[in-house]
Protein backbone atom coordinates (compact mmCIF):
# COMPACT_ATOMS: atom_id res chain seq x y z
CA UNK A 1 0.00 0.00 0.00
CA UNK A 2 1.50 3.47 -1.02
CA UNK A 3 1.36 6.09 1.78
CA UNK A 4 0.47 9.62 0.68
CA UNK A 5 3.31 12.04 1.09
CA UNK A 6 3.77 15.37 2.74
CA UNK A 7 6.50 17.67 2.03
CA UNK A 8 5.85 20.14 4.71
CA UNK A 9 5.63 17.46 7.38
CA UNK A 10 9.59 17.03 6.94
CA UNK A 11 11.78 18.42 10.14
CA UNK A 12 8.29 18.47 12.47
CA UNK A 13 8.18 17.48 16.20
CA UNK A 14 5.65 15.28 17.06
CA UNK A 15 4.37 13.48 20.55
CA UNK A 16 2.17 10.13 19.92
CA UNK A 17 0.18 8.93 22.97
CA UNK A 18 -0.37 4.68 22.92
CA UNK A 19 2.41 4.91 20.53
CA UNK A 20 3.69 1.12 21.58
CA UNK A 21 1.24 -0.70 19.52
CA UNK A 22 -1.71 -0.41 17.22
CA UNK A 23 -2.84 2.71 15.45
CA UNK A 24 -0.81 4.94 17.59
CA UNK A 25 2.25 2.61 16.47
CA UNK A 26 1.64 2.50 13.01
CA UNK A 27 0.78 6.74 13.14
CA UNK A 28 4.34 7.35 14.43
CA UNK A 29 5.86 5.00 11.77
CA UNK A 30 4.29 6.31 8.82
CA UNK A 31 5.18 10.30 10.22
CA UNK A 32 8.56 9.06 10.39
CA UNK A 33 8.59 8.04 6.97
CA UNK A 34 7.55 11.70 6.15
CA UNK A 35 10.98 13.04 7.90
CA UNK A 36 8.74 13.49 11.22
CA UNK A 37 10.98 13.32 14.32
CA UNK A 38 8.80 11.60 16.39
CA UNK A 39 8.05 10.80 20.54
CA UNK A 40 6.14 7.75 21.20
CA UNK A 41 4.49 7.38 24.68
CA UNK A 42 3.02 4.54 26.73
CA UNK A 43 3.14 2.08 29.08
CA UNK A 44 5.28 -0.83 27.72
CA UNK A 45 8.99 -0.59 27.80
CA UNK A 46 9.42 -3.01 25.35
CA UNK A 47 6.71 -2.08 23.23
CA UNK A 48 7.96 0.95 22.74
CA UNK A 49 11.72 0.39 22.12
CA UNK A 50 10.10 -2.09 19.37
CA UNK A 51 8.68 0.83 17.72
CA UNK A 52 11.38 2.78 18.05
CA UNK A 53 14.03 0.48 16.25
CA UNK A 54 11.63 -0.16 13.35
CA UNK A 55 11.66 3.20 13.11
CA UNK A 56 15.45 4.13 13.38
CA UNK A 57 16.11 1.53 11.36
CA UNK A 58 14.16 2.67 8.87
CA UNK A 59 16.05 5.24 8.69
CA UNK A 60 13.36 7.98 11.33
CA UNK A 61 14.41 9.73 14.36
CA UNK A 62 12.69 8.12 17.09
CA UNK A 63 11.88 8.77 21.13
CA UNK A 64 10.35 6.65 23.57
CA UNK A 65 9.01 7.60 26.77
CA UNK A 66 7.22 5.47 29.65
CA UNK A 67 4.59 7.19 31.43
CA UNK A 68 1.27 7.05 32.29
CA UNK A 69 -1.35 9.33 30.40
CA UNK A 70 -3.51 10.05 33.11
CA UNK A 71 -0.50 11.42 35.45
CA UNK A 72 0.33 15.54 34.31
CA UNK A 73 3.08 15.08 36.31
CA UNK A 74 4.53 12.34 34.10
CA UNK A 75 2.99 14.33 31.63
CA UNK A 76 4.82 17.38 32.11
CA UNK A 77 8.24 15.13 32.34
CA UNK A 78 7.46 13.86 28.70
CA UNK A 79 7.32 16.81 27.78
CA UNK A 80 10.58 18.27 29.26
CA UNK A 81 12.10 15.44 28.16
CA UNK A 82 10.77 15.95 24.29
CA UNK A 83 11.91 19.99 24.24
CA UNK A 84 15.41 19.07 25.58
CA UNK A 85 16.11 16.47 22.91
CA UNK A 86 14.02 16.97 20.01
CA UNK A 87 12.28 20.92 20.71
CA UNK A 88 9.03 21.76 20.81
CA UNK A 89 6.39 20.13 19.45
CA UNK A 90 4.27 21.02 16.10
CA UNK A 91 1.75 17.88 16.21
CA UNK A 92 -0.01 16.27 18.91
CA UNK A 93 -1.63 13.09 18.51
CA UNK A 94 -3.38 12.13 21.87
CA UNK A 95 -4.17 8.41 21.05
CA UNK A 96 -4.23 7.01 24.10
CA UNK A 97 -7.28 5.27 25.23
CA UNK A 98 -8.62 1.74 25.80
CA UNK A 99 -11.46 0.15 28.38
CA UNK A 100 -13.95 -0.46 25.89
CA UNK A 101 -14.81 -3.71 26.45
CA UNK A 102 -18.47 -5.26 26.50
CA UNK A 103 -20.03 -4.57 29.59
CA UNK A 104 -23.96 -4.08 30.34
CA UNK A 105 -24.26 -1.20 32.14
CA UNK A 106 -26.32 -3.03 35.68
CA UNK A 107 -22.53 -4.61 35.99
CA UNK A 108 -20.21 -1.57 35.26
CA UNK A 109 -18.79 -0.69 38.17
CA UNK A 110 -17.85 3.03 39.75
CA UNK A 111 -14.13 1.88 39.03
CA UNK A 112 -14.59 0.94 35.32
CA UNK A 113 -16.68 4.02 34.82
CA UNK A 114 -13.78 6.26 36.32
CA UNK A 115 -11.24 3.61 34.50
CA UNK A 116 -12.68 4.33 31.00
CA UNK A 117 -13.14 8.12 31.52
CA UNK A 118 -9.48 8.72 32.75
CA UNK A 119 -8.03 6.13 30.42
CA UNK A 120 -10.10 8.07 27.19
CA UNK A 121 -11.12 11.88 27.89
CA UNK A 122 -9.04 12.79 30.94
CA UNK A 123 -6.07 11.45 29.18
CA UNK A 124 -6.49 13.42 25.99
CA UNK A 125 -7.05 16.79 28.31
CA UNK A 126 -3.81 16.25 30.12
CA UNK A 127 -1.86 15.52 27.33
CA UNK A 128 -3.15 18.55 25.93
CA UNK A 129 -2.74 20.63 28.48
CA UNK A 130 1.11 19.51 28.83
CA UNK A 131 1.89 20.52 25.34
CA UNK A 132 -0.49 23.41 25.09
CA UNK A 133 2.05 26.17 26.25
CA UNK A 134 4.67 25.28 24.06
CA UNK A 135 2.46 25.43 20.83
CA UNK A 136 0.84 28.60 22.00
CA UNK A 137 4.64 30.25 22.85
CA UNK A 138 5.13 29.05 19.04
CA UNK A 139 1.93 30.54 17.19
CA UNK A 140 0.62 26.86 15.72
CA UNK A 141 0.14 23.37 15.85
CA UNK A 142 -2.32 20.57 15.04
CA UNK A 143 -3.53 18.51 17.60
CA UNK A 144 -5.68 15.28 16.37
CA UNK A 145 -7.57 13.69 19.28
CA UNK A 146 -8.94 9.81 19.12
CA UNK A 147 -12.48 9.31 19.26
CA UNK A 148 -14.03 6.19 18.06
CA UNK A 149 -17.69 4.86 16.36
CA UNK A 150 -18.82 4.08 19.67
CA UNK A 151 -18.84 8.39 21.03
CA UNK A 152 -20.92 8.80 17.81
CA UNK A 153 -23.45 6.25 18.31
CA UNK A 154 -24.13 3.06 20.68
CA UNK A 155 -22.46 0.56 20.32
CA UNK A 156 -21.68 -3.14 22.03
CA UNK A 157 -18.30 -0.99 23.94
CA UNK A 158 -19.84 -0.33 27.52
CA UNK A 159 -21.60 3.18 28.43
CA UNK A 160 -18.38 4.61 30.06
CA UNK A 161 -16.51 4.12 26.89
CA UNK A 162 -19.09 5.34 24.59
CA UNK A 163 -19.08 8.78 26.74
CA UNK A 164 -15.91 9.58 27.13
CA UNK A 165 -15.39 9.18 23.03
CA UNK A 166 -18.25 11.98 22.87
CA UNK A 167 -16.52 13.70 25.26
CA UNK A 168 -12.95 13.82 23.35
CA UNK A 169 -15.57 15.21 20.63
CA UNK A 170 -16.74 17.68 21.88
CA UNK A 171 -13.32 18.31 24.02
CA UNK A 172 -12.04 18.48 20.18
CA UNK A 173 -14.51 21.46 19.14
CA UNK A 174 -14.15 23.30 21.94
CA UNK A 175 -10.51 23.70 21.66
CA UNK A 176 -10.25 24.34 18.00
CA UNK A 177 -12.75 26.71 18.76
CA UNK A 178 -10.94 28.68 21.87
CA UNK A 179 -7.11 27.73 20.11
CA UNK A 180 -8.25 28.89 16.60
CA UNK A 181 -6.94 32.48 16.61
CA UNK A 182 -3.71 31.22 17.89
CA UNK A 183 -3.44 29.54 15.04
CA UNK A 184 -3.90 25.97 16.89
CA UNK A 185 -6.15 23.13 14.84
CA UNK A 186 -7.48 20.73 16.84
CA UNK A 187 -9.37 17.47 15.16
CA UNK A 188 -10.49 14.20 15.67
CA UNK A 189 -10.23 10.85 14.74
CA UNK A 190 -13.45 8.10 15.01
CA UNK A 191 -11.96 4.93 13.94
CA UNK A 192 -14.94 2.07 13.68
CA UNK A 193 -13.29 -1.79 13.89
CA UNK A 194 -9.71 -1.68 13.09
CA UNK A 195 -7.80 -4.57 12.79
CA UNK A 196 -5.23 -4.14 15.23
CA UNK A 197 -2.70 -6.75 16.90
CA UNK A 198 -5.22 -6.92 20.00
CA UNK A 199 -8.13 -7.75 17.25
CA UNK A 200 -6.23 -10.73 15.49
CA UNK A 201 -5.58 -11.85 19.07
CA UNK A 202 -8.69 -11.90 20.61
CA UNK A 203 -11.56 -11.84 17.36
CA UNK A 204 -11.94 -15.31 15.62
CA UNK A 205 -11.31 -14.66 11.79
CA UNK A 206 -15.22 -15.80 11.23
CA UNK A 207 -16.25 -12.97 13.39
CA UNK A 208 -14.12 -10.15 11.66
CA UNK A 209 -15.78 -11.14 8.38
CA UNK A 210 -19.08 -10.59 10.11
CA UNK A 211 -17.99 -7.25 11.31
CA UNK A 212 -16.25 -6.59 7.86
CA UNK A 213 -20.01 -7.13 6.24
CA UNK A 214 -21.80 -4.83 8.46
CA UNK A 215 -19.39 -1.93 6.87
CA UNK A 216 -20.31 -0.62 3.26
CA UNK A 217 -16.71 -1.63 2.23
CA UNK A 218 -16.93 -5.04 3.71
CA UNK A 219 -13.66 -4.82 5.06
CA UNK A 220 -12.29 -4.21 8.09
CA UNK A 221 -10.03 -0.81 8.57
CA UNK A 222 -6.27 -0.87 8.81
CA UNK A 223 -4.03 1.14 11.19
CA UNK A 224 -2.67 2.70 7.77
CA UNK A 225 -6.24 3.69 7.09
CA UNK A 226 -5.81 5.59 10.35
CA UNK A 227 -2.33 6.77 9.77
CA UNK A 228 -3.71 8.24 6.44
CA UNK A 229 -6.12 10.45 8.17
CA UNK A 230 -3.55 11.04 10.99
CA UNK A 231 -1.11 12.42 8.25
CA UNK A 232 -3.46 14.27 6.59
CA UNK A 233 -4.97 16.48 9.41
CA UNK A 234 -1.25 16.82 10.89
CA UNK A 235 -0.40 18.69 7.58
CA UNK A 236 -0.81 21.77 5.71
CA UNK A 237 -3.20 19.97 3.47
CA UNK A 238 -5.27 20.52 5.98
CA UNK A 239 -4.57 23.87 7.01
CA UNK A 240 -8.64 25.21 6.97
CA UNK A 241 -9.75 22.40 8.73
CA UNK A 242 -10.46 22.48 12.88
CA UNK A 243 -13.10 21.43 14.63
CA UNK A 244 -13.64 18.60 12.69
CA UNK A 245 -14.26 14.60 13.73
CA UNK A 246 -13.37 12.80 10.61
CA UNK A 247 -14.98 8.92 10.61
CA UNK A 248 -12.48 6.68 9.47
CA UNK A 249 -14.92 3.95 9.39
CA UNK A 250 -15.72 1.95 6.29
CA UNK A 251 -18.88 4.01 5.55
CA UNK A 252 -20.50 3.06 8.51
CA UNK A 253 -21.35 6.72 9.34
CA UNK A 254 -24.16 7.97 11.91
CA UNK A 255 -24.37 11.30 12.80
């Protein structure tokens, strides 16, 4: 598959929350590619250094750092840590997220609720708020936020998922709408089923074809489907656009 390609991306900073696996991965990898010097942040060590020699070898300038998203003081460290070796950032992709599992609401407990909220929406406003002086000191930046299907409609993900993805939505339009004039775009991303490492693990291959014919492509979307988007609203292609949530979801669209 041919990526797209973005001149003025070339030399840019960027910070990539769940950057160890999956879309947020696959995001840094294919800004890399565009000459993107790029921080990946998360949880797993390993994960990450795994990222991070793909990338180097590959001939990218690559960062890892462990913390967790839902900490500002870890937060703020990444952040130190990203201005004194790379400089300050120009794109902000606040990926992070997770807890969406099934779960009927009678059974979700007050520490799954608080789990998912923190883990999807609390997360993306700390991240945000860690980078935010730096890209206002600098006059500009695009920050792209991950929503998800599931904040734009129900879905089978559990009620605490489902609102914090609205949330990061309307977190999204607030922001562009407040960071506008200081020239700061802020947009989302609502991915529907993407086939990630955690999805060939756990999803049967019969049960991804069902979900793959409930989509009007009958497929199921790619973390380079993702990455597209990513690159796209991270660039001057882009450059009119804030506000926005773009569906990245096989034309299974609800609004």
């Amino acid at each position: 598959m041919s990526i797209s390609s973005y001149s003025d991306l070339s030399g840019k900073i960027a910070v990539i929350t769940g950057g160890s696996r999956g879309i947020g991965a696959q995001t840094a990898r294919m800004l890399a590619a565009q000459g993107v010097r790029v921080c990946i942040v998360g949880r797993d060590e390993k994960a990450l250094d795994e990222v991070v020699a793909q990338i180097t070898e590959a001939g990218g300038t690559a960062l890892a750092a462990v913390a967790d998203v839902t900490d500002a003081t870890a937060l703020e460290q990444v952040r130190d840590l990203v201005e004194s070796r790379l400089g300050r950032v120009q794109i902000l992709a606040a990926f992070a997220g997770g807890v969406g599992e099934p779960v009927p609401t009678p059974n979700l407990t007050e520490q799954r609720w608080h789990q998912a909220l923190d883990a999807n929406l609390s997360s993306a406003f700390l991240t945000i708020q860690a980078f935010l002086p730096g890209m206002i000191a600098q006059g500009g930046g695009s920050i792209i936020t991950m929503s998800s299907t599931a904040g734009r409609q129900p879905s089978q993900a559990n009620l605490a998922y489902g609102v914090a993805k609205a949330g990061v939505i309307m977190l999204t339009r607030h922001l562009a709408t407040e960071l506008g004039p200081q020239g700061i775009r802020v947009n989302a991303l609502a991915p529907s089923s993407i086939r990630t490492e955690k999805v060939d693990a756990h999803m049967p291959e019969a049960v991804q074809q069902q979900v793959a014919a409930a989509h009007p492509l009958r497929r199921l979307g790619l973390t380079t489907d993702v990455g597209e988007a990513a690159l796209f609203l991270a660039s001057d292609a882009s450059s009119y656009l804030s506000g926005i949530t773009i569906d990245v979801a096989g034309g299974r669209i609800t609004n």
